[in-house]
N, C-alpha and C. Protein backbone atom coordinates (compact mmCIF):
# COMPACT_ATOMS: atom_id res chain seq x y z
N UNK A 1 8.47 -16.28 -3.57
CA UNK A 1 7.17 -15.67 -3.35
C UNK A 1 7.38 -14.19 -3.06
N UNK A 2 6.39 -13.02 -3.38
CA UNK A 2 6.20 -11.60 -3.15
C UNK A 2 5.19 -11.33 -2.35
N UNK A 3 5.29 -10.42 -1.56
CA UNK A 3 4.51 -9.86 -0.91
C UNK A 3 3.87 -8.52 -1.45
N UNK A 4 3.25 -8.30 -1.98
CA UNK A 4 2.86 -6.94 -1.95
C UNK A 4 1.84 -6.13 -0.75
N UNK A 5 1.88 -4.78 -0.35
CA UNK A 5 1.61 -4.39 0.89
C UNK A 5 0.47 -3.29 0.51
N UNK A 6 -0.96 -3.26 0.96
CA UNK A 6 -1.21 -2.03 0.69
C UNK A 6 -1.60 -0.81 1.67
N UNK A 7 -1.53 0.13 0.47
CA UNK A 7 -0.98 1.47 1.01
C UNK A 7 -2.51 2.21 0.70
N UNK A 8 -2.32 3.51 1.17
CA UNK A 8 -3.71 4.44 0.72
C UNK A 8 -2.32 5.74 0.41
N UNK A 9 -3.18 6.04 -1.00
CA UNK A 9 -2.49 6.82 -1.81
C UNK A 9 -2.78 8.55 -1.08
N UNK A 10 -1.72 9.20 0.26
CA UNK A 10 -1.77 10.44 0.30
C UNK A 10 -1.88 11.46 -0.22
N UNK A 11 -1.03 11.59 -1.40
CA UNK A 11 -0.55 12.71 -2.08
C UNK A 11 -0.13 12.43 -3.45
N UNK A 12 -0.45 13.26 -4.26
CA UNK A 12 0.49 12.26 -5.85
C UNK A 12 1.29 13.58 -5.89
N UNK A 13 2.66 13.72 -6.16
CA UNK A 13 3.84 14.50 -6.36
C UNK A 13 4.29 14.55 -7.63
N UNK A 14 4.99 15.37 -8.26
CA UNK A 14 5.40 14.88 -9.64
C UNK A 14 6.36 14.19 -10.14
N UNK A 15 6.21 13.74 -11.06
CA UNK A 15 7.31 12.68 -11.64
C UNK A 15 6.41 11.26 -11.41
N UNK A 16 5.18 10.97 -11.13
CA UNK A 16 4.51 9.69 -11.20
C UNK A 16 5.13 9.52 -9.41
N UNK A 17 5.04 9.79 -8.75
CA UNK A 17 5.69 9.72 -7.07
C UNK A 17 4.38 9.90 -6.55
N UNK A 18 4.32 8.88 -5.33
CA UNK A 18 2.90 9.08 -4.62
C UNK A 18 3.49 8.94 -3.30
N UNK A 19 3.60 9.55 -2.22
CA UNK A 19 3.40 9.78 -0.95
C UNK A 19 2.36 8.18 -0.62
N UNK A 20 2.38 7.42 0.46
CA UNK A 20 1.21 6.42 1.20
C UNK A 20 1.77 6.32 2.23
N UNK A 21 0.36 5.47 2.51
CA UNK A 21 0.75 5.04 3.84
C UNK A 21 0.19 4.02 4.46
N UNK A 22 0.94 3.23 5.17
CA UNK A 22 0.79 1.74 5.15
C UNK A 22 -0.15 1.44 6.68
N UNK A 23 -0.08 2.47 7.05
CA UNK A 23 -1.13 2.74 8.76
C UNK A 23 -0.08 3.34 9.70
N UNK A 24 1.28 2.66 9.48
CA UNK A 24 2.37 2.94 10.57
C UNK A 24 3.49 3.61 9.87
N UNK A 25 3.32 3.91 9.00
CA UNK A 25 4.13 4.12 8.02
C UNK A 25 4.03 4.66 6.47
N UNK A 26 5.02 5.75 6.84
CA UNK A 26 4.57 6.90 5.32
C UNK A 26 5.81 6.18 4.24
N UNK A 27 5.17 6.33 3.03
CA UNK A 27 6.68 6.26 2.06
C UNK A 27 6.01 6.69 0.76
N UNK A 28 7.73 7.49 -0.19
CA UNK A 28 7.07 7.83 -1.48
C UNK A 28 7.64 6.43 -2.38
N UNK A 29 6.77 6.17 -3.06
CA UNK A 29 6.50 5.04 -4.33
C UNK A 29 5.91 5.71 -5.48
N UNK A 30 6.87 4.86 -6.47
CA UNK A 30 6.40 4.95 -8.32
C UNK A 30 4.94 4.65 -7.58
N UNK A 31 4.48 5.09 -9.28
CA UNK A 31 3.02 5.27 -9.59
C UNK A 31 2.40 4.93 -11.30
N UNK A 32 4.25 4.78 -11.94
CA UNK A 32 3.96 4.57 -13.05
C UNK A 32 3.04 3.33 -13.86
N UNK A 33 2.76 2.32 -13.28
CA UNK A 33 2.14 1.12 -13.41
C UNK A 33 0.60 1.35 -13.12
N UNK A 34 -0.02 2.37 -12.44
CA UNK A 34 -1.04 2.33 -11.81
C UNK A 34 -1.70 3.99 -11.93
N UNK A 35 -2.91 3.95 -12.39
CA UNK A 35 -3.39 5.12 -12.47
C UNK A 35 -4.54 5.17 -11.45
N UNK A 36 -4.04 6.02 -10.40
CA UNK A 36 -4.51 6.41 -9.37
C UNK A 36 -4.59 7.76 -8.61
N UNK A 37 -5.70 8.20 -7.49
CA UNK A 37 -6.02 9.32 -6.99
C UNK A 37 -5.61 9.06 -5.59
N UNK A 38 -5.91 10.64 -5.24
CA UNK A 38 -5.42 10.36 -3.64
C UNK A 38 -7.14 9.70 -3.01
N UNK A 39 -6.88 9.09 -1.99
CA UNK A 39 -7.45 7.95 -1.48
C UNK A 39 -8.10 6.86 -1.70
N UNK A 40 -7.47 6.74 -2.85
CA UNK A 40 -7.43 5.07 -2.90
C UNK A 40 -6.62 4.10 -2.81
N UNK A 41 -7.19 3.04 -2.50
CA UNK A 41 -5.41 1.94 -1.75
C UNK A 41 -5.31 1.18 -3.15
N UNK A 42 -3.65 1.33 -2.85
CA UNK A 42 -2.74 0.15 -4.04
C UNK A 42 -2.24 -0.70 -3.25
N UNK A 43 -1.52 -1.58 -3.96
CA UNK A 43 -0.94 -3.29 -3.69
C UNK A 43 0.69 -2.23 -4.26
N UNK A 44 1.93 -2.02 -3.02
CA UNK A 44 2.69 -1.88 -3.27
C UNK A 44 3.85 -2.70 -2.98
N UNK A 45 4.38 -2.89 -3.89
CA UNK A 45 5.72 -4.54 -3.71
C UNK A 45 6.95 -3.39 -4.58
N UNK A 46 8.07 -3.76 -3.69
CA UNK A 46 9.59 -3.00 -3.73
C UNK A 46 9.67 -1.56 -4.48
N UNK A 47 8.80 -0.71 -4.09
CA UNK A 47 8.53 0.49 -4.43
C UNK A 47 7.52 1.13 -5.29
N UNK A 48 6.82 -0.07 -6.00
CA UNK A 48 5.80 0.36 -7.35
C UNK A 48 4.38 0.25 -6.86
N UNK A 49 3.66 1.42 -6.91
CA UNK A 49 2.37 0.19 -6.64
C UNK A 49 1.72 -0.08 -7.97
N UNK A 50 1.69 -1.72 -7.92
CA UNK A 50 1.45 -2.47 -8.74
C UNK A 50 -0.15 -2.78 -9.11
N UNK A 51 -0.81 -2.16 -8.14
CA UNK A 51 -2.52 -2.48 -8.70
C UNK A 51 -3.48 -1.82 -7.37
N UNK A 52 -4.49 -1.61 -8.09
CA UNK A 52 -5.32 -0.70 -6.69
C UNK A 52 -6.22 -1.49 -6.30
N UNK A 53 -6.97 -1.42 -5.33
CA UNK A 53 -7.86 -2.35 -4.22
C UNK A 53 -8.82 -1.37 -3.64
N UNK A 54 -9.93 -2.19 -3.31
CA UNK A 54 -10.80 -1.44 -2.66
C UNK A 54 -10.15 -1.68 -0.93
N UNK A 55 -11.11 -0.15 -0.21
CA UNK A 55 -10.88 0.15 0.67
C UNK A 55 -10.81 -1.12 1.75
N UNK A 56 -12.06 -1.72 1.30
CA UNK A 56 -12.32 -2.98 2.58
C UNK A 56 -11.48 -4.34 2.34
N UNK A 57 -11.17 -3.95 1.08
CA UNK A 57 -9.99 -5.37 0.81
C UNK A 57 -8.83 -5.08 1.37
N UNK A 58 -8.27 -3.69 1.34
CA UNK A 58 -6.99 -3.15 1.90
C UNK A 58 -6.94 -3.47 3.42
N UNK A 59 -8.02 -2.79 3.87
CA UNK A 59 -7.89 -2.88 5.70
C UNK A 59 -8.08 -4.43 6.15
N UNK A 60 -8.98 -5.08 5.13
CA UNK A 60 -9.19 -6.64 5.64
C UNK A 60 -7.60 -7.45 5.75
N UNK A 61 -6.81 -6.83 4.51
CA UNK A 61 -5.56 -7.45 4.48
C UNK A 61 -4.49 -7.02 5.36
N UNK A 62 -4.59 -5.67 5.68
CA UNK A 62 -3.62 -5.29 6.58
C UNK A 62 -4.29 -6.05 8.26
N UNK A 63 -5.26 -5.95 8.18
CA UNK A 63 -5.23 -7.13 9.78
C UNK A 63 -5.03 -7.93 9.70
N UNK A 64 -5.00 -8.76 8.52
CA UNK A 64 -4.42 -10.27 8.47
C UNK A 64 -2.70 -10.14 8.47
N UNK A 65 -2.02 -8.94 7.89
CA UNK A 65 -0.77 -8.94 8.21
C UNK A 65 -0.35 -8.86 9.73
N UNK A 66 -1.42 -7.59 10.65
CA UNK A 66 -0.68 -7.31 12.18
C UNK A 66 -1.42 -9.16 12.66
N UNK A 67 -2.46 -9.97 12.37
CA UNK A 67 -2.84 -10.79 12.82
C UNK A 67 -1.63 -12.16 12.90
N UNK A 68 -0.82 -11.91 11.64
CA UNK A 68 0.25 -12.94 11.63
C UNK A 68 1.54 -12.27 11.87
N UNK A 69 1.73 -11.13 12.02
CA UNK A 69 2.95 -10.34 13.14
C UNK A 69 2.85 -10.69 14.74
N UNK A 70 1.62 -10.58 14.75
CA UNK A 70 1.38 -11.03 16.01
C UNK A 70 1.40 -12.27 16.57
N UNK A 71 1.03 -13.07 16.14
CA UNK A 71 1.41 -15.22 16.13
C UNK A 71 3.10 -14.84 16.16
N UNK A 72 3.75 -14.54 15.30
CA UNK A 72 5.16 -14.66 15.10
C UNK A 72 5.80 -13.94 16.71
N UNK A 73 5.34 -13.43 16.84
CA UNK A 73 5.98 -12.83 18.29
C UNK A 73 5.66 -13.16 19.62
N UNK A 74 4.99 -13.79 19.50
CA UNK A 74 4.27 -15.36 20.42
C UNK A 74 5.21 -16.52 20.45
């Protein structure tokens, strides 16, 4: 199984390189798969982001990630 994580697209750099950020966390990721602007969120899995999402799907999913980080550390 994959996880993909999403990000909100900061900055696009050249060479297809996008700057995001995951809430806690900045990183640059390909961009080649995905045609995208700065602020909108992608689905990024082992460096690519692989597909874009709306805003409220992104944040809905990232609380379901800190929601099951949080059970696990319980």
């Amino acid at each position: 199984m994959c996880i993909a994580i999403p990000a909100e697209v900061l900055e696009i750099k050249d060479g297809n390189v996008a700057l995001v950020d995951y809430g806690d966390l900045q990183q640059e990721v390909r961009i080649d798969l995905v045609d995208v602007e700065v602020g909108e969120f992608v689905l990024v899995h082992v460096g690519f982001a692989i597909q874009k999402l709306s805003r409220e799907e992104a944040l809905q999913t990232r609380q379901v990630f800190k929601e099951v980080y949080a059970a696990m550390e319980e």
